[in-house]
C-alpha atoms as a PDB file:
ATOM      1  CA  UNK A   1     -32.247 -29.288  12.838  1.00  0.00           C
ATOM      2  CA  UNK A   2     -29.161 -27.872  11.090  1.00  0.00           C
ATOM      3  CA  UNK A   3     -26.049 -26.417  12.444  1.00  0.00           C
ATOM      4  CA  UNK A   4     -24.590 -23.688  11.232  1.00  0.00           C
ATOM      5  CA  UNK A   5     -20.883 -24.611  10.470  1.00  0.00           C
ATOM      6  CA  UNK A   6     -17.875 -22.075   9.961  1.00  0.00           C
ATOM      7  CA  UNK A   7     -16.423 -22.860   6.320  1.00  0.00           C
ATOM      8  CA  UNK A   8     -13.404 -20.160   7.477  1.00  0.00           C
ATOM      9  CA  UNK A   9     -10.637 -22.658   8.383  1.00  0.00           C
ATOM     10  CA  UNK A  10      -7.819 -20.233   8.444  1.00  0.00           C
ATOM     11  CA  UNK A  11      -7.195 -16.329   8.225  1.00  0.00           C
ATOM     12  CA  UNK A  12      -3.993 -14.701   6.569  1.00  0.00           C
ATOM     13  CA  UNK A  13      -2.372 -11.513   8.453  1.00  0.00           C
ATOM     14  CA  UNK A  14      -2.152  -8.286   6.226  1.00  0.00           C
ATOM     15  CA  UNK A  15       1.369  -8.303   7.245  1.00  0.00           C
ATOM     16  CA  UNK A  16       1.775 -11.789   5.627  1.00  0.00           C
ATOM     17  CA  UNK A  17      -0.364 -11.164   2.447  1.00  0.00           C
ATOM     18  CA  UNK A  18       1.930  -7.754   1.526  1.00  0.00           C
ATOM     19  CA  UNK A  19       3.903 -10.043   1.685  1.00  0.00           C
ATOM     20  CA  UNK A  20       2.956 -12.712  -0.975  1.00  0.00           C
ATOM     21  CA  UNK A  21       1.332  -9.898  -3.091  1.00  0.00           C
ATOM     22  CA  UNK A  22       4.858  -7.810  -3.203  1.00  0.00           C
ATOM     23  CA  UNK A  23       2.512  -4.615  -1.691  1.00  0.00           C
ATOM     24  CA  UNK A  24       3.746  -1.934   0.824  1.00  0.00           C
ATOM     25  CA  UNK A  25       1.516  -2.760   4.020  1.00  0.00           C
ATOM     26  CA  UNK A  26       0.485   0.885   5.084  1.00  0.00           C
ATOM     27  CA  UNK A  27      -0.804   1.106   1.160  1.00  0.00           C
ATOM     28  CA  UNK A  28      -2.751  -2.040   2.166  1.00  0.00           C
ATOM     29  CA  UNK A  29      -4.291  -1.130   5.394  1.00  0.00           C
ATOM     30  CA  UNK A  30      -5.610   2.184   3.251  1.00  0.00           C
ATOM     31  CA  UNK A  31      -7.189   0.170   0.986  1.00  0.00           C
ATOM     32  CA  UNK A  32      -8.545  -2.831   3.234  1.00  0.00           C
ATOM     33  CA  UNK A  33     -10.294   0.459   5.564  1.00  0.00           C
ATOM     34  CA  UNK A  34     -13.082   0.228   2.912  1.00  0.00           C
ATOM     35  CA  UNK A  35     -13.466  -3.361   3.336  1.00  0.00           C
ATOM     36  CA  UNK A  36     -16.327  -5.049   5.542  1.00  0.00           C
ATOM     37  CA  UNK A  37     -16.725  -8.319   7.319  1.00  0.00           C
ATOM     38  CA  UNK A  38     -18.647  -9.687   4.643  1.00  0.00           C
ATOM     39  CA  UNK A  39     -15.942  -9.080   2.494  1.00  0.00           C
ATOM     40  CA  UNK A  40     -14.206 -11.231   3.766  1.00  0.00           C
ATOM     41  CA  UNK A  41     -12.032  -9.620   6.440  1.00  0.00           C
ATOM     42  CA  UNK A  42     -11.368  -9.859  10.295  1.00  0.00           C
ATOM     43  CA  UNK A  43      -9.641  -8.457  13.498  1.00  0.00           C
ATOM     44  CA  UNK A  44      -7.636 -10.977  15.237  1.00  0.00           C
ATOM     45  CA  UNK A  45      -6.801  -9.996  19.304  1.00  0.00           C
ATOM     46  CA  UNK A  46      -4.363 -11.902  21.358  1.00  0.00           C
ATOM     47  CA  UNK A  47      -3.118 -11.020  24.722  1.00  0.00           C
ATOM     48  CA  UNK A  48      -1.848  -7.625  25.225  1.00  0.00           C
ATOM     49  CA  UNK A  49      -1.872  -7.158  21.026  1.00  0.00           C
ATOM     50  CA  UNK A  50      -3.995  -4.351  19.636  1.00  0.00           C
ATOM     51  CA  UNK A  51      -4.962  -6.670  16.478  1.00  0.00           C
ATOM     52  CA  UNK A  52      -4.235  -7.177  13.914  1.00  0.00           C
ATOM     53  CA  UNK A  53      -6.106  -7.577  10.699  1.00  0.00           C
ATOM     54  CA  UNK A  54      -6.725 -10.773   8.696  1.00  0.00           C
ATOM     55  CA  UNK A  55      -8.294 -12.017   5.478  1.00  0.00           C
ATOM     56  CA  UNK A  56     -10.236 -15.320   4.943  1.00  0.00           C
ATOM     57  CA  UNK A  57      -9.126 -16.449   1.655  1.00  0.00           C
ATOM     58  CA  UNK A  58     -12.403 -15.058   0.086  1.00  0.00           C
ATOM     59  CA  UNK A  59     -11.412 -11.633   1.714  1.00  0.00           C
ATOM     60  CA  UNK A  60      -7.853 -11.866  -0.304  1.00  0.00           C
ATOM     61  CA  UNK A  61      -9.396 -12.072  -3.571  1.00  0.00           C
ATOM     62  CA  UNK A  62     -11.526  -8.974  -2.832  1.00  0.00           C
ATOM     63  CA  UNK A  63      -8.569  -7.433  -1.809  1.00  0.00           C
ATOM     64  CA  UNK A  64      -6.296  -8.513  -4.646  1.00  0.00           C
ATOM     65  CA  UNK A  65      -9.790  -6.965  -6.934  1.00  0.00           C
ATOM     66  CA  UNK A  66      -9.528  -3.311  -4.962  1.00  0.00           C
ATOM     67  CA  UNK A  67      -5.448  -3.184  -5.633  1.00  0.00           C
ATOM     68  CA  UNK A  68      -6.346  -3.587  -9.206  1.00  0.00           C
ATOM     69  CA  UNK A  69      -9.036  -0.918  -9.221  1.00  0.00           C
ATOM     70  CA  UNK A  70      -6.780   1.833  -7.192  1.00  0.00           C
ATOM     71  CA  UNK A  71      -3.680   0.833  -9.411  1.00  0.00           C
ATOM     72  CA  UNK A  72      -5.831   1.904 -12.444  1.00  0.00           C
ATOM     73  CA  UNK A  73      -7.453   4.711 -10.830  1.00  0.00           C
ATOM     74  CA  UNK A  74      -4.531   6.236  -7.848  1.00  0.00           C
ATOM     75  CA  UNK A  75      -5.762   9.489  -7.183  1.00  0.00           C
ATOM     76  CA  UNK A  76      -9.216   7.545  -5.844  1.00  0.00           C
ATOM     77  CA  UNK A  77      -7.523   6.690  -2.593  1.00  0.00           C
ATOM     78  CA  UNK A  78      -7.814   8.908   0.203  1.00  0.00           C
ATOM     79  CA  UNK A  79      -4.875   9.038   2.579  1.00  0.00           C
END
């Protein structure tokens, strides 16, 4: 019998990874919209918090991969 074990040890806040990237947030959260669990990002809901959205470390590299693509292609983004 195996058991499935979560690798995910931690999750980053978009808040905190504009942050370390130098990135405006609200740009962020535009791009991140496209972006699916399997890409590596999740909601995280606390007590009275609307949530707020994280990335596994996995998600941050497909994130740092879509700010490359819409830096080199900016009218691709819809706001």
């Amino acid at each position: 019998m195996t058991t499935h074990v979560n690798k995910v040890h931690h999750v980053t806040t978009i808040t905190q990874v504009a942050k370390d990237l130098g990135e405006d947030e609200d740009w962020l959260w535009d791009i991140a919209n496209e972006m699916e669990i399997e890409d590596g990002v999740i909601w995280v809901y606390g007590v009275g918090e609307d949530g707020v959205q994280a990335f596994t470390d996995f998600g941050i590299e497909n994130l740092i991969e879509l700010i490359r693509f819409y830096k080199e292609n900016p009218g691709l983004l819809r706001r």
